[in-house]
PDB file of N, CA and C in Angstrom:
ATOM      1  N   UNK A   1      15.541  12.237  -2.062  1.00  0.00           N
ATOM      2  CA  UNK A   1      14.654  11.913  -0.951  1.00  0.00           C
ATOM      3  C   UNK A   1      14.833  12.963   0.143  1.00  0.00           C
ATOM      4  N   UNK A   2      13.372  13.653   0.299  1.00  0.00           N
ATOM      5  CA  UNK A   2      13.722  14.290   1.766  1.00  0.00           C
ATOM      6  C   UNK A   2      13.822  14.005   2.727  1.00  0.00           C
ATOM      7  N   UNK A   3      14.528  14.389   4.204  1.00  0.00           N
ATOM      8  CA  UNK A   3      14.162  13.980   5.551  1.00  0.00           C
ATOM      9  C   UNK A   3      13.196  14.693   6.101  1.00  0.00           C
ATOM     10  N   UNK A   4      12.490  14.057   7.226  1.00  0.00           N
ATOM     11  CA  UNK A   4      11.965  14.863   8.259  1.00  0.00           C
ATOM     12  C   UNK A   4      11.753  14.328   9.184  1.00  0.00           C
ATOM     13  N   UNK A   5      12.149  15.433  10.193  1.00  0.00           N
ATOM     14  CA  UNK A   5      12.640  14.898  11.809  1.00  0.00           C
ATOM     15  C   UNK A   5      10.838  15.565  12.046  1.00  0.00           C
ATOM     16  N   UNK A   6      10.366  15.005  13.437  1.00  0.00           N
ATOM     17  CA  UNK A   6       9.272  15.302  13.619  1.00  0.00           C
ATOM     18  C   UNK A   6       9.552  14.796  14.983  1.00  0.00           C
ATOM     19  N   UNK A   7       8.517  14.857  16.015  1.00  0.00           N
ATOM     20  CA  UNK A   7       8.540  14.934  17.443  1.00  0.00           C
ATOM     21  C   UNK A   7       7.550  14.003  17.872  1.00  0.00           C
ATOM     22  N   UNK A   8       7.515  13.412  18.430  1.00  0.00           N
ATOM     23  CA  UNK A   8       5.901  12.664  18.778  1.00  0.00           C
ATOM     24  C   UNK A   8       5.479  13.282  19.978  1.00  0.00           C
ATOM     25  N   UNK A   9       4.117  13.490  20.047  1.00  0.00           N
ATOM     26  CA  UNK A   9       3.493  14.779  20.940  1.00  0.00           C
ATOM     27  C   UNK A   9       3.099  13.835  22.383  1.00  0.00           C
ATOM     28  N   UNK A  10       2.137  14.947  23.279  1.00  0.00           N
ATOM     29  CA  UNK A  10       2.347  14.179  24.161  1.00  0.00           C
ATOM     30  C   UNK A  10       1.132  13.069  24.446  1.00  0.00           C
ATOM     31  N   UNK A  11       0.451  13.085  23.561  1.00  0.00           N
ATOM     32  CA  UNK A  11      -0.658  12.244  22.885  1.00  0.00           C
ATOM     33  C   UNK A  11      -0.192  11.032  22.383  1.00  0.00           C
ATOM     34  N   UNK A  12       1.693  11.095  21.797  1.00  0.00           N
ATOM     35  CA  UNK A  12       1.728   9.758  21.068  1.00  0.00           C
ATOM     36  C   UNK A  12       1.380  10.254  19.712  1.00  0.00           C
ATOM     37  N   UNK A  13       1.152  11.315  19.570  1.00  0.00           N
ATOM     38  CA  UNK A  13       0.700  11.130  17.890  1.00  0.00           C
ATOM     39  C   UNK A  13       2.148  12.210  16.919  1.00  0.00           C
ATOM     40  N   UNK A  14       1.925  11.600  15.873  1.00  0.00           N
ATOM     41  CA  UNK A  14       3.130  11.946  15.080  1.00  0.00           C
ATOM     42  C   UNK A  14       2.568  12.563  13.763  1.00  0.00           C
ATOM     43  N   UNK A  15       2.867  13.938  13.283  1.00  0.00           N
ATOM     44  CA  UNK A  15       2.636  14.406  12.504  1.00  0.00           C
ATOM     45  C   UNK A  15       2.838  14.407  11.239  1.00  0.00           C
ATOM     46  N   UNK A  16       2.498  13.730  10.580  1.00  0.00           N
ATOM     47  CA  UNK A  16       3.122  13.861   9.330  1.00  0.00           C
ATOM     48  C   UNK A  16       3.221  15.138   8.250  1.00  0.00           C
ATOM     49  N   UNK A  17       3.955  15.610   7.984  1.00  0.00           N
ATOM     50  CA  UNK A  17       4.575  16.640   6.804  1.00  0.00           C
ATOM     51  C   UNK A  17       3.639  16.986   5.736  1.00  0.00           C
ATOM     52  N   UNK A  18       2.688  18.421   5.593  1.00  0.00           N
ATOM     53  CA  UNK A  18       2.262  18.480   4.556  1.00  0.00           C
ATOM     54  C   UNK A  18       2.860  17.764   3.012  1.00  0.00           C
ATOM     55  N   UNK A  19       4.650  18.083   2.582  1.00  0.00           N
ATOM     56  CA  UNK A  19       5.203  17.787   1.610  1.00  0.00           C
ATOM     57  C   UNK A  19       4.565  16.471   1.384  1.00  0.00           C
ATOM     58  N   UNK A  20       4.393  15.687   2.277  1.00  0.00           N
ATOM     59  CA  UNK A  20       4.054  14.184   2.208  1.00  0.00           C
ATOM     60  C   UNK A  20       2.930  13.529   2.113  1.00  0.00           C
ATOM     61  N   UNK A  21       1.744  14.374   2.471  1.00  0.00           N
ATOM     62  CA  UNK A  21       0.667  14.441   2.578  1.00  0.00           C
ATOM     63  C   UNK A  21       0.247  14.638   1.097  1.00  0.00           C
ATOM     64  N   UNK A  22       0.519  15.618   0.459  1.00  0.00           N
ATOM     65  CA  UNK A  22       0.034  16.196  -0.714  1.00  0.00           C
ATOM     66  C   UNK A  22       0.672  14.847  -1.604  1.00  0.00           C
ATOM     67  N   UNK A  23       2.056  14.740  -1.256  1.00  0.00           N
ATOM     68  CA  UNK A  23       2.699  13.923  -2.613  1.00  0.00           C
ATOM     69  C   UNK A  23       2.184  12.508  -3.049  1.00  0.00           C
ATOM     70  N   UNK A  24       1.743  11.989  -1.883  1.00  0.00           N
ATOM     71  CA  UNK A  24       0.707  10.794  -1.417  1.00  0.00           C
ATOM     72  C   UNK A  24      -0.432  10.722  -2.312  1.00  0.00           C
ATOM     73  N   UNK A  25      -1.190  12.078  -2.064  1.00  0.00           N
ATOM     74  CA  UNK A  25      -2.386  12.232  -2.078  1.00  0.00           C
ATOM     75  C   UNK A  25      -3.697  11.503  -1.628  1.00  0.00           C
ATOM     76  N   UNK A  26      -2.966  11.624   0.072  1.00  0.00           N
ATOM     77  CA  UNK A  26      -3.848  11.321   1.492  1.00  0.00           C
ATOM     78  C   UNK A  26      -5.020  12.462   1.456  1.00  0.00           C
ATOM     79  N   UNK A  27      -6.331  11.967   2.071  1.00  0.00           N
ATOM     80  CA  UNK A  27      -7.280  12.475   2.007  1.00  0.00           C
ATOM     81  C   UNK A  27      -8.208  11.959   3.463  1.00  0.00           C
ATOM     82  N   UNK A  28      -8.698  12.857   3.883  1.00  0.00           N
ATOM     83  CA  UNK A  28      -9.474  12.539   5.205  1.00  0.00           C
ATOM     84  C   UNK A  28     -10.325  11.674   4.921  1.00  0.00           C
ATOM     85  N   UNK A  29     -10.226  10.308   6.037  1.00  0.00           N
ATOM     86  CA  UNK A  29     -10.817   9.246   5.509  1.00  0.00           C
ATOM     87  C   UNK A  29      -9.681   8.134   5.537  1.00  0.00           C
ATOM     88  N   UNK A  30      -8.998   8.477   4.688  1.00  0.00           N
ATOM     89  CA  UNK A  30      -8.008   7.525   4.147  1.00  0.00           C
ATOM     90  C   UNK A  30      -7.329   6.851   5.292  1.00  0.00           C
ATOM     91  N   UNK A  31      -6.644   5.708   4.721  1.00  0.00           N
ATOM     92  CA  UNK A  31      -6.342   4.159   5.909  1.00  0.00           C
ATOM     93  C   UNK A  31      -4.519   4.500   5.503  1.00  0.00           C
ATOM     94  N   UNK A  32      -3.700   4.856   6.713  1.00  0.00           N
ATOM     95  CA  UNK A  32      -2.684   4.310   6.058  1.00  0.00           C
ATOM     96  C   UNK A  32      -1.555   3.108   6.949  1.00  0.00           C
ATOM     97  N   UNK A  33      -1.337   2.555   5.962  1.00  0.00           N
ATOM     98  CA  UNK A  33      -0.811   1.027   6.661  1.00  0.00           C
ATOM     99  C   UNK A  33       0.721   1.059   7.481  1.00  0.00           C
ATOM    100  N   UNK A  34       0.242   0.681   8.662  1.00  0.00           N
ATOM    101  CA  UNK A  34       1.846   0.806   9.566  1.00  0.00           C
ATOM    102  C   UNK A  34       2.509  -0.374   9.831  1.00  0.00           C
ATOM    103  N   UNK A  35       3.873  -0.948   9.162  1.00  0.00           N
ATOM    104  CA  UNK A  35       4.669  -1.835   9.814  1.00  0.00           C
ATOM    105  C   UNK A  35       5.985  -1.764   9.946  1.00  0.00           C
ATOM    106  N   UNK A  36       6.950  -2.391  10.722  1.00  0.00           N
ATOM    107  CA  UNK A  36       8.139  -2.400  11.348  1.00  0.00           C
ATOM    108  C   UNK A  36       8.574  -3.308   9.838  1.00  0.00           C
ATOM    109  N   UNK A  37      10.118  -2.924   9.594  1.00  0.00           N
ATOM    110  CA  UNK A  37      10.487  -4.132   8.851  1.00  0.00           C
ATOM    111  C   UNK A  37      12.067  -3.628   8.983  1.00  0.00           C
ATOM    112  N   UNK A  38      13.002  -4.478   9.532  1.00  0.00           N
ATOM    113  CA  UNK A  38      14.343  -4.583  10.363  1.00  0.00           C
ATOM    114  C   UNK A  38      14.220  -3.330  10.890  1.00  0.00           C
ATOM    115  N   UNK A  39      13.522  -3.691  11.869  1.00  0.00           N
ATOM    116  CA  UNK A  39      14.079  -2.103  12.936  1.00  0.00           C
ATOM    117  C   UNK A  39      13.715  -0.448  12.538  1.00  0.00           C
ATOM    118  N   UNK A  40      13.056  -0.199  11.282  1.00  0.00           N
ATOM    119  CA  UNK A  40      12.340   0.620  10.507  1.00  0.00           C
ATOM    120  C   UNK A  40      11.297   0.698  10.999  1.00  0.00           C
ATOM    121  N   UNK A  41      10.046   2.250  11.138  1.00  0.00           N
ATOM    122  CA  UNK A  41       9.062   1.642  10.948  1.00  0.00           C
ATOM    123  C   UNK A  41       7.945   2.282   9.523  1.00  0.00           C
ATOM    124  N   UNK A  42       7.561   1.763   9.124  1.00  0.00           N
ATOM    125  CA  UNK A  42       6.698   2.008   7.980  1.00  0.00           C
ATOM    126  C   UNK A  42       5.532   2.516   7.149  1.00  0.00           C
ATOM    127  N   UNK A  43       5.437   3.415   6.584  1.00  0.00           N
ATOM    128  CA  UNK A  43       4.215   3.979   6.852  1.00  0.00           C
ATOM    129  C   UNK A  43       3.745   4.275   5.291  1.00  0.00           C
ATOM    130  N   UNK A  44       2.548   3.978   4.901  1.00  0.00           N
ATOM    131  CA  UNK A  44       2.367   3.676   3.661  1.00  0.00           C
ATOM    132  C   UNK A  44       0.958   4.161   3.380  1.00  0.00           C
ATOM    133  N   UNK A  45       0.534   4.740   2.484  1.00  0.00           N
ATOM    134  CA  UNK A  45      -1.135   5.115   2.081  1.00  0.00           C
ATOM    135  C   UNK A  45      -1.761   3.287   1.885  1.00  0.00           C
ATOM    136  N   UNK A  46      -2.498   3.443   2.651  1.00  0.00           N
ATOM    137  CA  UNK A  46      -3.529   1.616   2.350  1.00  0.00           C
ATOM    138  C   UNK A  46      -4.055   1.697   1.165  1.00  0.00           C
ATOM    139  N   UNK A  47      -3.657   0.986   0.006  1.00  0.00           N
ATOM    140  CA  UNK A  47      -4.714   0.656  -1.094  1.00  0.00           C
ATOM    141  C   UNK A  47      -5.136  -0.429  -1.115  1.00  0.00           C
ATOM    142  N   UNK A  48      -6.276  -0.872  -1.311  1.00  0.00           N
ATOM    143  CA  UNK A  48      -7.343  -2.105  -0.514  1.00  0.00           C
ATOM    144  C   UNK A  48      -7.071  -2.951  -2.081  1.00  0.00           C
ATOM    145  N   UNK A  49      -7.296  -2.063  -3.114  1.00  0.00           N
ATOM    146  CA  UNK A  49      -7.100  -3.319  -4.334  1.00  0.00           C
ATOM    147  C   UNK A  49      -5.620  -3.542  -4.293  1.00  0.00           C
ATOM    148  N   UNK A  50      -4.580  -2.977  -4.348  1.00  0.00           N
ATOM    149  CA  UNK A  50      -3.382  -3.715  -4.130  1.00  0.00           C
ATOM    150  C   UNK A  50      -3.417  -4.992  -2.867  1.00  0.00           C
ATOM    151  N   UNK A  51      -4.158  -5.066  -1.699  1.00  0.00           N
ATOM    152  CA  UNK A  51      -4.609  -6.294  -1.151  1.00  0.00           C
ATOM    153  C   UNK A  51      -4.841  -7.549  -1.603  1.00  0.00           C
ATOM    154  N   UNK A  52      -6.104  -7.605  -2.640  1.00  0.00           N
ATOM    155  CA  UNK A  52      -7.018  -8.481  -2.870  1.00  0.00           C
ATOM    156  C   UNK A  52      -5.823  -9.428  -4.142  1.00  0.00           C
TER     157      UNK A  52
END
């Protein structure tokens, strides 16, 4: 597993890592799902049929 330290800008927004982007295979458009779980926080590509 890699790390990556990243900065949050002064917007609040947080960049995520090409490496991570590609490995995903996130695409403009795409939803991805954010939650906290013990003190973590979480960040996940949204797949809508894993939902239903």
């Amino acid at each position: 597993m890699n790390t990556y330290i990243r900065k949050i800008d002064s917007a609040n927004r947080l960049k995520i890592p090409k490496e991570i982007i590609e490995f995903l295979a996130i695409r403009k458009g795409d939803s991805i799902e954010i939650f906290i779980e013990n003190k973590n926080l979480i960040l996940r590509k949204f797949n809508k049929e894993m939902r239903n």
